[in-house]
N, C-alpha and C. Protein backbone atom coordinates (compact mmCIF):
# COMPACT_ATOMS: atom_id res chain seq x y z
N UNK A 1 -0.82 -20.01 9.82
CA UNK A 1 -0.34 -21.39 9.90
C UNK A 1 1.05 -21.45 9.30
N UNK A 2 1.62 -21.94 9.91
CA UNK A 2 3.05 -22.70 9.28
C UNK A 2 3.69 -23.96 9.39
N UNK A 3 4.33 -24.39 8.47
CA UNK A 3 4.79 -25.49 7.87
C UNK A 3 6.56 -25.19 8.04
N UNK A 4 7.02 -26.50 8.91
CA UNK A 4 8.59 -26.26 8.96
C UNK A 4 9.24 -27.62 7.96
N UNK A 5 10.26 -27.21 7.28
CA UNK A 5 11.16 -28.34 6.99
C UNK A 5 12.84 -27.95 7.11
N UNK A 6 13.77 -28.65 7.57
CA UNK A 6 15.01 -28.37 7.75
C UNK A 6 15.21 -27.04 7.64
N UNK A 7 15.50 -25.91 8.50
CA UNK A 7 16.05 -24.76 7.90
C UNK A 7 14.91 -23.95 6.96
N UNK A 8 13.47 -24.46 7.30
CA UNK A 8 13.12 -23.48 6.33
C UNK A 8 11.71 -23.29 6.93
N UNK A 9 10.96 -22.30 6.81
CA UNK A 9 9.99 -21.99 7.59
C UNK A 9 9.16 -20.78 6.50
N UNK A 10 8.16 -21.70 6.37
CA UNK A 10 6.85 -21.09 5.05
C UNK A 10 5.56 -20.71 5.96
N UNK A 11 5.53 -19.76 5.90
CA UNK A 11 3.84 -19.08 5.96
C UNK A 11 2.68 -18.98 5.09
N UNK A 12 1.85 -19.58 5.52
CA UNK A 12 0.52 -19.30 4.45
C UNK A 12 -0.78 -17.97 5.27
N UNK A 13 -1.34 -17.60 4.14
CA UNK A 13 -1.97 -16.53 4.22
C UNK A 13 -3.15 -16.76 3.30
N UNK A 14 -4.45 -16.23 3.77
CA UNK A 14 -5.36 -15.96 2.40
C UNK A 14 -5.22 -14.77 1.66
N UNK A 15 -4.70 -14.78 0.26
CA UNK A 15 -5.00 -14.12 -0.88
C UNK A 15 -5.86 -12.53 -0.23
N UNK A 16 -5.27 -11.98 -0.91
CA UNK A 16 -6.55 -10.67 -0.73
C UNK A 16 -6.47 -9.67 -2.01
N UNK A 17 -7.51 -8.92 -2.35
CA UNK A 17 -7.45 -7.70 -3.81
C UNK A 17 -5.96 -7.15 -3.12
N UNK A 18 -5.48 -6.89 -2.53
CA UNK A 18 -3.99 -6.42 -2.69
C UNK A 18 -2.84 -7.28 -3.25
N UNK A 19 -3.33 -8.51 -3.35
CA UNK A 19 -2.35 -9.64 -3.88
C UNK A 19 -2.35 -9.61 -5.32
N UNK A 20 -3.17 -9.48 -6.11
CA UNK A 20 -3.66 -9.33 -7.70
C UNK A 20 -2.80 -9.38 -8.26
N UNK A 21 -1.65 -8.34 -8.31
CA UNK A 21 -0.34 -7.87 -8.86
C UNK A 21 0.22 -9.32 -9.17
N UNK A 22 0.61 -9.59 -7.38
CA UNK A 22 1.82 -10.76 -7.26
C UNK A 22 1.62 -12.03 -7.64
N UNK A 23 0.14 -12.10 -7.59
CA UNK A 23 -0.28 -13.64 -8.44
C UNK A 23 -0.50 -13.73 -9.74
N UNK A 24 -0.58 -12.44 -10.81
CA UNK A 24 -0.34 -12.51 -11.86
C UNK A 24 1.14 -12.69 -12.21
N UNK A 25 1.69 -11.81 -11.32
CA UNK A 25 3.28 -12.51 -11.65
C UNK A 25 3.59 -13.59 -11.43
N UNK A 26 3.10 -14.28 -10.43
CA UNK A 26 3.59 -15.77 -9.87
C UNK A 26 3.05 -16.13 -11.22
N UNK A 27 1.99 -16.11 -11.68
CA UNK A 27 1.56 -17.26 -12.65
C UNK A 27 2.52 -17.13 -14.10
N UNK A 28 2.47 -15.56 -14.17
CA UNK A 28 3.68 -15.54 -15.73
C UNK A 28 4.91 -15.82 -15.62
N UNK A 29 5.47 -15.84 -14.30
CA UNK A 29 6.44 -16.28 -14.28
C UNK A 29 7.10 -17.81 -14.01
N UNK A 30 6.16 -18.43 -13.93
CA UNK A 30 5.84 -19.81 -13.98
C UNK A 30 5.60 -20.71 -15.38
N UNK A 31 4.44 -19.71 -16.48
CA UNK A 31 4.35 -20.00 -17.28
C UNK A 31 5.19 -19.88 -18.22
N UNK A 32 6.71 -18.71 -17.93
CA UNK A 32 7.75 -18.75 -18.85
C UNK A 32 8.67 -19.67 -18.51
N UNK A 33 8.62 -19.85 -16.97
CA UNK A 33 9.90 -20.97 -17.00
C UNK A 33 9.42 -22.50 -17.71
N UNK A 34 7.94 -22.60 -17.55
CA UNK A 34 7.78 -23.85 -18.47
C UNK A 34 8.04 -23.82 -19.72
N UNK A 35 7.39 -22.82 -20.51
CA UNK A 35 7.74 -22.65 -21.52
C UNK A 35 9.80 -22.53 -22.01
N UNK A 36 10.66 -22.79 -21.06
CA UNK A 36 11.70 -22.40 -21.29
C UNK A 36 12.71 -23.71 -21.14
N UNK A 37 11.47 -24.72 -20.61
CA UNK A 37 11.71 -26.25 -20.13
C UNK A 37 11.15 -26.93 -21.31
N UNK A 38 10.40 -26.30 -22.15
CA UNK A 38 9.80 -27.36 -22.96
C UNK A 38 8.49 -28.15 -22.56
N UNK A 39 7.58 -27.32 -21.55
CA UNK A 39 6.42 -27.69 -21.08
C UNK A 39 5.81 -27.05 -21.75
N UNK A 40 4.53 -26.69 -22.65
CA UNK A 40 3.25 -26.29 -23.20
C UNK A 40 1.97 -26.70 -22.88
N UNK A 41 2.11 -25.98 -21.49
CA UNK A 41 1.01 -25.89 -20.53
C UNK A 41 0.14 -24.72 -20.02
N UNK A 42 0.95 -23.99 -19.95
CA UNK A 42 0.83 -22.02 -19.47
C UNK A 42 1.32 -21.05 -20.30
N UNK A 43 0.61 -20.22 -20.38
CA UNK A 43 1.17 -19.14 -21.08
C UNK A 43 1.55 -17.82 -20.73
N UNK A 44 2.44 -17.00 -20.84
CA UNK A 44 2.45 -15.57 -20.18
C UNK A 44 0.93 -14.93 -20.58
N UNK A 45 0.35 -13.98 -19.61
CA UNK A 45 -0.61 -13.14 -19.77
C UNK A 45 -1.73 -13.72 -20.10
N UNK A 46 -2.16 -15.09 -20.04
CA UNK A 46 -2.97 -15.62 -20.22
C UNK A 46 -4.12 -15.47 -19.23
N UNK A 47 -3.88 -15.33 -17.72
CA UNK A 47 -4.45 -15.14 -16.62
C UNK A 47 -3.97 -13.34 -16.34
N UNK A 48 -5.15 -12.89 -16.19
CA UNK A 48 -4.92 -11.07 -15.41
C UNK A 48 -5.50 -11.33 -14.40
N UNK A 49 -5.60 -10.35 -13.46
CA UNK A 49 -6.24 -9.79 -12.34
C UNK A 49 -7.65 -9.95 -12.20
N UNK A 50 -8.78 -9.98 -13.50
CA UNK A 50 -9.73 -10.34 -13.03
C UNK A 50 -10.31 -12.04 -13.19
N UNK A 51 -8.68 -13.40 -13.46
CA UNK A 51 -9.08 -14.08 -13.08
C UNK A 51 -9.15 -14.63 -11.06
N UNK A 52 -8.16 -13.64 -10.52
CA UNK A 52 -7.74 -14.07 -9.59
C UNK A 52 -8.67 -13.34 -9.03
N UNK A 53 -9.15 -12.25 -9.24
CA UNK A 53 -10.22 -11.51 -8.58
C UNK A 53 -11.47 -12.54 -8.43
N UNK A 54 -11.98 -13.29 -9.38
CA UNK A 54 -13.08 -14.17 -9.06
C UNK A 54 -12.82 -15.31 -8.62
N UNK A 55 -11.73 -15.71 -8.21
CA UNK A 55 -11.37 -16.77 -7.29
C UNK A 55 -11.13 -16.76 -6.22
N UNK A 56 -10.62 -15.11 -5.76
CA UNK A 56 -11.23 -14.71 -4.52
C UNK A 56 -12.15 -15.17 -3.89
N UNK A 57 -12.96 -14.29 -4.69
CA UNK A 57 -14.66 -14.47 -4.63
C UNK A 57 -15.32 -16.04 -3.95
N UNK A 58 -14.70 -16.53 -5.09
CA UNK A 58 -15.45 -18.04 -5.60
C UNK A 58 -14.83 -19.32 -5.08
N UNK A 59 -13.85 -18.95 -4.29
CA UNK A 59 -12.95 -20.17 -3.61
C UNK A 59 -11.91 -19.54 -2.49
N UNK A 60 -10.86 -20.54 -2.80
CA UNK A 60 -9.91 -19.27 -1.98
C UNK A 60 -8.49 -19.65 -2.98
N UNK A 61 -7.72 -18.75 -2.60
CA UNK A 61 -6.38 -18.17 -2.78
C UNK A 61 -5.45 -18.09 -1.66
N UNK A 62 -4.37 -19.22 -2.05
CA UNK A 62 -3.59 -19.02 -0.39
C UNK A 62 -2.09 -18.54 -1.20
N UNK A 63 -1.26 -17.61 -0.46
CA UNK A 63 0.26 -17.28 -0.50
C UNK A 63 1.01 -17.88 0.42
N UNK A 64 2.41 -18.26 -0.20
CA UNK A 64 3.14 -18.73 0.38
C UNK A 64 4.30 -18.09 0.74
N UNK A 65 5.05 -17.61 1.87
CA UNK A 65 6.09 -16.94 1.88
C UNK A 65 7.23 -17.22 3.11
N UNK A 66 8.09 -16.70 2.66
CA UNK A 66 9.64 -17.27 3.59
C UNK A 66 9.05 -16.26 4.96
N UNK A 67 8.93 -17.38 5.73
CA UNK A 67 8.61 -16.11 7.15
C UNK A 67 7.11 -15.69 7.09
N UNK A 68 7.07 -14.77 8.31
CA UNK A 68 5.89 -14.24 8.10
C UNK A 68 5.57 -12.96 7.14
N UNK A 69 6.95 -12.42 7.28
CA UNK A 69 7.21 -11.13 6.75
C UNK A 69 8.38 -11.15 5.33
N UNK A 70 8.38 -12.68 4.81
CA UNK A 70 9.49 -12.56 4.31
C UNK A 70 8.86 -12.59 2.46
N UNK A 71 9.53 -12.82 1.47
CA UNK A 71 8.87 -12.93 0.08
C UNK A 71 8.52 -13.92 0.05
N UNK A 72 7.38 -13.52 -0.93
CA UNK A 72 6.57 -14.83 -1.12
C UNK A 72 7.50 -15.47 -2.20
N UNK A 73 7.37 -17.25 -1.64
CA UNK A 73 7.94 -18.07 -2.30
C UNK A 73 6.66 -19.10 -3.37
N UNK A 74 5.40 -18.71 -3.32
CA UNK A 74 4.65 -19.04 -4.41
C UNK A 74 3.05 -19.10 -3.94
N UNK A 75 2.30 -19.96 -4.66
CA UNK A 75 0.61 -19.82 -4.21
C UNK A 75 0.06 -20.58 -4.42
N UNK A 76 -1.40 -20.68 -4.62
CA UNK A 76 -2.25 -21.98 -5.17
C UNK A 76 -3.60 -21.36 -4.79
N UNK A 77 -4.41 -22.06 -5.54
CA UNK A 77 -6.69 -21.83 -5.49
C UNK A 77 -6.51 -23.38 -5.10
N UNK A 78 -7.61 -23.30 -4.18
CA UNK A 78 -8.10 -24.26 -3.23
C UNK A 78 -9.52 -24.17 -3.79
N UNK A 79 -10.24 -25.34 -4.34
CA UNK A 79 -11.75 -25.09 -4.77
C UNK A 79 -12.11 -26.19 -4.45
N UNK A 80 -13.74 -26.03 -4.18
CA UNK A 80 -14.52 -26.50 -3.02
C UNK A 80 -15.29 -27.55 -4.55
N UNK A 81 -15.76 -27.63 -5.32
CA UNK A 81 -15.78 -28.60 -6.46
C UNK A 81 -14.53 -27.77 -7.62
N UNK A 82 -15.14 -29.12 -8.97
CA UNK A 82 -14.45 -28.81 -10.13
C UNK A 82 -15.29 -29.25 -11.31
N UNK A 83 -16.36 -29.61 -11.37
CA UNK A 83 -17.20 -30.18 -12.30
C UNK A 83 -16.17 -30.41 -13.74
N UNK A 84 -15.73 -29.21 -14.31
CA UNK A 84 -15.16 -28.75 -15.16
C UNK A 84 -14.46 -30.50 -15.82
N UNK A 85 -13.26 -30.60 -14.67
CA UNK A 85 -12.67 -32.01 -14.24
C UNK A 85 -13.72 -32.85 -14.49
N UNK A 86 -13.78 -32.87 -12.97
CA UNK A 86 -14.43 -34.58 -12.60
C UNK A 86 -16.03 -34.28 -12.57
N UNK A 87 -16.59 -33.29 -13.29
CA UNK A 87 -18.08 -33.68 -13.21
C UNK A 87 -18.80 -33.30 -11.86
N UNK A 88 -19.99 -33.40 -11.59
CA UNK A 88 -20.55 -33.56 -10.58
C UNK A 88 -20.20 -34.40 -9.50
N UNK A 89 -19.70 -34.04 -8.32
CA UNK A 89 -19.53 -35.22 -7.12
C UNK A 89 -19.59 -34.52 -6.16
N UNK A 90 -19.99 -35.33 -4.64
CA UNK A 90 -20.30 -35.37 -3.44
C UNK A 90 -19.03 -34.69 -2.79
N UNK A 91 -19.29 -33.52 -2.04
CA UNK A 91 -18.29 -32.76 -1.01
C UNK A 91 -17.60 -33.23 -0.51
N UNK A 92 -16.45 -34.16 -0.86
CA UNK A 92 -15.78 -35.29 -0.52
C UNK A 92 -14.05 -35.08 -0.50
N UNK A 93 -14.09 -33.69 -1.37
CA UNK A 93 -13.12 -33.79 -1.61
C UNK A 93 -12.55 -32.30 -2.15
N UNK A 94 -11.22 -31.55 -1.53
CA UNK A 94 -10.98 -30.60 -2.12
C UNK A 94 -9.72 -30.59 -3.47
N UNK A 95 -10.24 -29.35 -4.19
CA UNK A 95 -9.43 -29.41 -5.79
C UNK A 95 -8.44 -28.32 -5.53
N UNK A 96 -6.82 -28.80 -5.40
CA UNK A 96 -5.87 -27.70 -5.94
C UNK A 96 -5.43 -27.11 -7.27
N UNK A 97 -5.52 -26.10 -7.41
CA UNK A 97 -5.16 -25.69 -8.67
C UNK A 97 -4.25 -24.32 -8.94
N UNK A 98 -3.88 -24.36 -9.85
CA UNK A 98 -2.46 -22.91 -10.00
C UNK A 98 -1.35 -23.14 -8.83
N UNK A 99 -0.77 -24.46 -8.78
CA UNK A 99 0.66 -24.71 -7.96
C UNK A 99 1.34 -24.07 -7.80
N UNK A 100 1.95 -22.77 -8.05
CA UNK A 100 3.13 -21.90 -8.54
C UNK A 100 3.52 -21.66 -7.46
N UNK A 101 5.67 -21.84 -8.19
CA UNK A 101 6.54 -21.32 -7.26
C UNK A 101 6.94 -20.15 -7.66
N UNK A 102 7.84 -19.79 -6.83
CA UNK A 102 8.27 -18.13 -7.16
C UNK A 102 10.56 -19.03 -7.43
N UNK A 103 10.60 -19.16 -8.73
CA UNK A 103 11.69 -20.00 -8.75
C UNK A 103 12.88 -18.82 -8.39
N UNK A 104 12.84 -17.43 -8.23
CA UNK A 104 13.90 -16.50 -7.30
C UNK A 104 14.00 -16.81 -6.14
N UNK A 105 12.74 -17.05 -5.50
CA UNK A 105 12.79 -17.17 -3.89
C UNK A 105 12.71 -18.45 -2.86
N UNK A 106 11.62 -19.63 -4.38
CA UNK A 106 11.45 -20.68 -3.32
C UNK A 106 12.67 -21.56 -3.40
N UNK A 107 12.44 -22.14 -1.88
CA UNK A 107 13.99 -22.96 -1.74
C UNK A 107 13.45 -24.42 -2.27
N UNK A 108 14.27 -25.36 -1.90
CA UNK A 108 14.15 -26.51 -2.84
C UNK A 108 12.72 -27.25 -1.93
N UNK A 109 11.95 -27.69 -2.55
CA UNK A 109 10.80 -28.27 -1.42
C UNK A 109 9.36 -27.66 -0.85
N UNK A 110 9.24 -26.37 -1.49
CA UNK A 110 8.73 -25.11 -1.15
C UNK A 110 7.35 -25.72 -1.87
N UNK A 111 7.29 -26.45 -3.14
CA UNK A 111 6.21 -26.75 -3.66
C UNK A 111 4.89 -27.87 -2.88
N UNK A 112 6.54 -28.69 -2.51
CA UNK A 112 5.36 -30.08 -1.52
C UNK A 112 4.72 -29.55 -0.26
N UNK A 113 5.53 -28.39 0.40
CA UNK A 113 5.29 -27.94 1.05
C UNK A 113 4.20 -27.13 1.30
N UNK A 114 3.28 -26.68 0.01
CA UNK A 114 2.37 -26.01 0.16
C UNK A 114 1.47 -26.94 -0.53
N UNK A 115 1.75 -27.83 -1.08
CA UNK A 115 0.49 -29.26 -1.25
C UNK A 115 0.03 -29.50 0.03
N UNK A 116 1.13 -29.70 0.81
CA UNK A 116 0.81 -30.35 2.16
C UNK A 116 -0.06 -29.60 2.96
N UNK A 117 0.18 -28.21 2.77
CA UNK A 117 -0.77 -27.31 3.55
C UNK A 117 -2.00 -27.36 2.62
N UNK A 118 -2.86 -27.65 1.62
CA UNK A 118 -3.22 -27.47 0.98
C UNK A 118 -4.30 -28.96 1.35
N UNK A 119 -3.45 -30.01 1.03
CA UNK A 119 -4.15 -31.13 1.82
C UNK A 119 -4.58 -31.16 3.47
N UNK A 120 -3.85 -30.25 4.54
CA UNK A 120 -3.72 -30.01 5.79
C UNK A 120 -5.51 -29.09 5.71
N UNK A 121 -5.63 -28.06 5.05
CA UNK A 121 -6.66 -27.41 4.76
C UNK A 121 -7.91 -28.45 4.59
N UNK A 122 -7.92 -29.11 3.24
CA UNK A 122 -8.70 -29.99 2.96
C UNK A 122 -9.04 -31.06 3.99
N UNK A 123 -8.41 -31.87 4.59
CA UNK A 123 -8.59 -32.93 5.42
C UNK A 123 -9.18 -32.01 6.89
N UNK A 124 -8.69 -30.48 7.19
CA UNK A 124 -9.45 -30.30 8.52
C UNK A 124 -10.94 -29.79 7.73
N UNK A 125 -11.25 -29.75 6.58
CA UNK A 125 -12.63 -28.82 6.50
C UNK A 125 -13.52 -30.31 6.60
N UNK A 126 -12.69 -31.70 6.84
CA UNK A 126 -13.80 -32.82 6.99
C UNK A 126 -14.04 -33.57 5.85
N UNK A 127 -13.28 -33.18 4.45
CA UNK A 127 -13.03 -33.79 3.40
C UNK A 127 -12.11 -34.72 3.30
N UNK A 128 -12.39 -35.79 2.48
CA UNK A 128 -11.30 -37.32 2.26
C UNK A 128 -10.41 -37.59 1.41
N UNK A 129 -10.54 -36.49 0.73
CA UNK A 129 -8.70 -36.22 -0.37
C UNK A 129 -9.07 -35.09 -0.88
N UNK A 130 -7.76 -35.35 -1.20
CA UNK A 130 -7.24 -33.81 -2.41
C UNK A 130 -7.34 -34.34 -3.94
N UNK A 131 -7.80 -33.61 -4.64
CA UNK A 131 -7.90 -34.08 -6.07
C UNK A 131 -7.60 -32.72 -7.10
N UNK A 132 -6.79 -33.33 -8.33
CA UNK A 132 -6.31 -32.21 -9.01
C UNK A 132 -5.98 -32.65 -10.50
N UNK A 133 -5.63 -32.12 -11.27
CA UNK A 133 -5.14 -32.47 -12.76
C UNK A 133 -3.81 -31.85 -13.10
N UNK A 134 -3.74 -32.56 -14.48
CA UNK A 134 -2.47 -31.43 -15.22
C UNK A 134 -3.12 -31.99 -16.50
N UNK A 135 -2.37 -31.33 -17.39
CA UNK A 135 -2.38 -31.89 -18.97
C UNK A 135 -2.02 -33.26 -18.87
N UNK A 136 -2.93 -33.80 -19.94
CA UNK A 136 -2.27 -35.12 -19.91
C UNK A 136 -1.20 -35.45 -20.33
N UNK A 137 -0.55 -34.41 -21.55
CA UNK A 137 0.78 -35.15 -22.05
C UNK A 137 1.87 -34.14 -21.18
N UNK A 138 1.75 -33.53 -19.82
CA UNK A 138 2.36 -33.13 -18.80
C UNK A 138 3.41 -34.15 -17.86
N UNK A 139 4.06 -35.46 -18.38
CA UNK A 139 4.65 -36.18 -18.21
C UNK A 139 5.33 -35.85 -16.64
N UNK A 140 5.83 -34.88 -17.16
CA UNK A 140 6.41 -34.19 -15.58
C UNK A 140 6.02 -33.96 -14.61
N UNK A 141 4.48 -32.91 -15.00
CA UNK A 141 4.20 -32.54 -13.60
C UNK A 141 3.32 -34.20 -12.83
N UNK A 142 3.04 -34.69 -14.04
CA UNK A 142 2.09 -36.23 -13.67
C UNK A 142 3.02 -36.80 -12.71
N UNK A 143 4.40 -37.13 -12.70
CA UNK A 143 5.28 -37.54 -11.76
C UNK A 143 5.15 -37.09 -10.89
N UNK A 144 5.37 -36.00 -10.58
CA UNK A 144 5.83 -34.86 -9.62
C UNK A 144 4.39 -35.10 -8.71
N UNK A 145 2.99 -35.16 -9.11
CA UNK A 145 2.09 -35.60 -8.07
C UNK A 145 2.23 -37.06 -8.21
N UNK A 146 2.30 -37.58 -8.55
CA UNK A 146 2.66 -39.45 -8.12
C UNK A 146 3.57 -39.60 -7.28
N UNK A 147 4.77 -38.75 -7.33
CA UNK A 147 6.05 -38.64 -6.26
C UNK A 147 5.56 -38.17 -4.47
N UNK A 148 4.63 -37.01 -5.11
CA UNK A 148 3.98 -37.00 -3.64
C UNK A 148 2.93 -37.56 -3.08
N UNK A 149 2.04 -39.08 -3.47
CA UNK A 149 1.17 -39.72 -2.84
C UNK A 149 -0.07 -40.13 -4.25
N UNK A 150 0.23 -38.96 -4.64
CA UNK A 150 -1.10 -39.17 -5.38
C UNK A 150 -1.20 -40.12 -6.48
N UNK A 151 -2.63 -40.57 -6.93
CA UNK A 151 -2.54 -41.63 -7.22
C UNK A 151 -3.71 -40.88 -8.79
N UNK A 152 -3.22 -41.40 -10.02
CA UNK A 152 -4.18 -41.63 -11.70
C UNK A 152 -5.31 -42.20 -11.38
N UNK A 153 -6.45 -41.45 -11.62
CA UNK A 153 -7.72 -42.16 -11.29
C UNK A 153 -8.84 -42.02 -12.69
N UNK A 154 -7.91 -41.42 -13.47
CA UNK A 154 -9.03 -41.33 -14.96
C UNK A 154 -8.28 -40.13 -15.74
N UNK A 155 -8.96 -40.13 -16.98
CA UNK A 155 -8.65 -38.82 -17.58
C UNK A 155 -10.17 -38.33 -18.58
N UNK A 156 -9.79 -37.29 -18.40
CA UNK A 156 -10.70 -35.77 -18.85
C UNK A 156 -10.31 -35.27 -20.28
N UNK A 157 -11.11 -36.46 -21.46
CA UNK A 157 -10.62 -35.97 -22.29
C UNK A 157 -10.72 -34.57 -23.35
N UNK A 158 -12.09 -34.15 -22.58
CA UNK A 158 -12.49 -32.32 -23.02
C UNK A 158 -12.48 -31.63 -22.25
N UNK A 159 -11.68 -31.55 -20.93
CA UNK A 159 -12.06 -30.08 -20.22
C UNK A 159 -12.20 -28.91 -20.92
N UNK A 160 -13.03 -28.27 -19.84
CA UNK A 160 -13.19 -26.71 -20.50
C UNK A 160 -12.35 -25.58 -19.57
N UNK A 161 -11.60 -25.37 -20.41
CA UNK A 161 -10.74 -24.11 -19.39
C UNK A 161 -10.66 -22.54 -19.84
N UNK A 162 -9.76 -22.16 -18.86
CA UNK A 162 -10.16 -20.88 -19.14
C UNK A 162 -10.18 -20.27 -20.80
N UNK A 163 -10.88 -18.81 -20.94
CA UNK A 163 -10.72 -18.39 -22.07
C UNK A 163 -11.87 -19.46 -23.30
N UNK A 164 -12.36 -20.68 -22.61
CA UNK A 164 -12.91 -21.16 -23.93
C UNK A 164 -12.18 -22.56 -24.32
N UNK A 165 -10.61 -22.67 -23.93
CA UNK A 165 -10.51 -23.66 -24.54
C UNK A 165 -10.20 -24.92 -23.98
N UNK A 166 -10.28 -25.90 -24.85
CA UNK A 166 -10.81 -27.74 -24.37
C UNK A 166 -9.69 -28.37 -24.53
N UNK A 167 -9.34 -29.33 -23.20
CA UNK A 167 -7.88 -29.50 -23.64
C UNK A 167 -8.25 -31.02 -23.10
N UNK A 168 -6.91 -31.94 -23.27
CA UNK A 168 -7.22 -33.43 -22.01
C UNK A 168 -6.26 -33.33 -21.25
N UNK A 169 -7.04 -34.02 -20.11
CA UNK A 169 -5.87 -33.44 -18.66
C UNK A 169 -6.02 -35.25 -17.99
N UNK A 170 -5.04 -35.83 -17.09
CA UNK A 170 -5.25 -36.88 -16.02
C UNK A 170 -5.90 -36.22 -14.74
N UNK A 171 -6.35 -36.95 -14.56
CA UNK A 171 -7.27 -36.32 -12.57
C UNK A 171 -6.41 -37.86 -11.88
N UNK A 172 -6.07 -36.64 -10.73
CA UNK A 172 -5.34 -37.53 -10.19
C UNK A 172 -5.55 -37.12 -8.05
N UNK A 173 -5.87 -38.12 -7.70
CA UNK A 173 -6.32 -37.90 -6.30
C UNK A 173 -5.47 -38.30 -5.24
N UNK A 174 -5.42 -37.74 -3.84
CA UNK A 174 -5.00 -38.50 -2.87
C UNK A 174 -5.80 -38.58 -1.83
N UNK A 175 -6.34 -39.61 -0.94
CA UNK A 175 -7.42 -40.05 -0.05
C UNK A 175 -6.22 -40.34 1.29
N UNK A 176 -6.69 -39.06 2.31
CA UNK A 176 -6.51 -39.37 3.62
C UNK A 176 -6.56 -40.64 4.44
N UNK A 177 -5.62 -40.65 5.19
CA UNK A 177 -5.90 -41.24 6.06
C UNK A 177 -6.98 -41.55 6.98
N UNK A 178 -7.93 -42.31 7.33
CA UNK A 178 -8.91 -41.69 8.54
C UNK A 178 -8.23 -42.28 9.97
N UNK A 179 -8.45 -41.01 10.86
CA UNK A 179 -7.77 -41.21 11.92
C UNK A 179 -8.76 -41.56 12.71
C-alpha cells in the first residue's frame, strides 16, 4: 500500500524478524531526539529486540519507507486491544502505538502520513476509530494528535508499561466517518 503527498511517496510494509535491528534503532533514536527537546518520555535502550519480537507475534508492526525500495522513514504497532489504557472494551476500535520517525530520512509530514495509514488499516478491518495515548504531561505530542483529528476522551492515571513501570498518560481517540 501507498500513501502520496506532494512530491513524496511512502510505502508501508509488515514488520518481519529481519526488521528487529531497524526498529530498535527507530525507537532509540527517537527516544534521544526527545530527550534532546526536553521531552521525558523514552529512553535509549529501553526497548531491545525481544520487545519487538513479541509484537510481531502479538499484533502487528508496520515500516515506513521512501519508495518501495527506498529508507525507511519510520514505523508504528497497530494493536487489536489495550486494556493496559482503556481497560476492557468491545472490538471497536484499533490502538497505535510506537509513532517513530526516522528524523535523517523522514521528510516533513511523514508522521501524519503513517497515522493515516494506520487509521486506513483500522477503519478497513471494520473498526470505528483509532485510539491511542501519550504521557500526560506530553504537552506536545497531546497537540500533535489534536492537530490531526483526534479528540481527549479521559486519562489513565496508572498505566502499566513496559519493564514494570506506572505512569499517567491522556487516551485520546478518533471515530470514523461511517460511509
Amino acid at each position: 500500500m501507498t500513501n502520496t503527498a506532494p512530491n513524496l511517496l511512502v510505502s508501508f510494509r509488515q514488520a518481519d524478524e529481519s526488521d528487529l535491528t531497524e526498529l530498535v534503532r527507530l525507537r532509540d533514536a527517537a527516544a534521544q531526539w526527545q530527550i534532546e527537546h526536553g521531552i521525558d518520555q523514552w529512553k535509549p535502550g529501553e526497548l531491545g529486540p525481544s520487545h519487538f519480537r513479541a509484537r510481531l507475534h502479538g499484533g502487528e508492526v508496520w515500516i515506513a519507507a521512501l519508495g518501495p525500495e527506498g529508507p525507511t522513514v519510520g514505523a508504528w504497532e497497530l494493536w487489536w486491544d489495550d486494556p493496559a489504557a482503556w481497560g476492557q472494551q468491545p472490538p471497536i476500535a484499533g490502538y497505535v502505538h510506537r509513532l517513530m520517525t526516522d528524523r535523517e530520512t523522514a521528510p516533513p509530514g511523514a508522521g501524519r502520513i503513517m497515522l493515516s495509514e494506520a487509521e486506513r488499516r483500522i477503519s478497513d478491518s471494520g473498526r470505528a476509530m483509532c485510539r491511542l495515548d501519550c504521557l500526560a504531561d506530553n504537552t506536545r505530542l497531546r497537540r500533535y494528535y489534536e492537530d490531526a483529528g483526534y479528540t481527549v476522551v479521559g486519562e489513565q492515571p496508572s498505566k502499566s508499561g513496559d519493564g514494570g513501570k506506572t505512569y499517567g498518560v491522556t487516551l485520546l481517540e478518533k471515530q470514523f466517518c461511517a460511509e
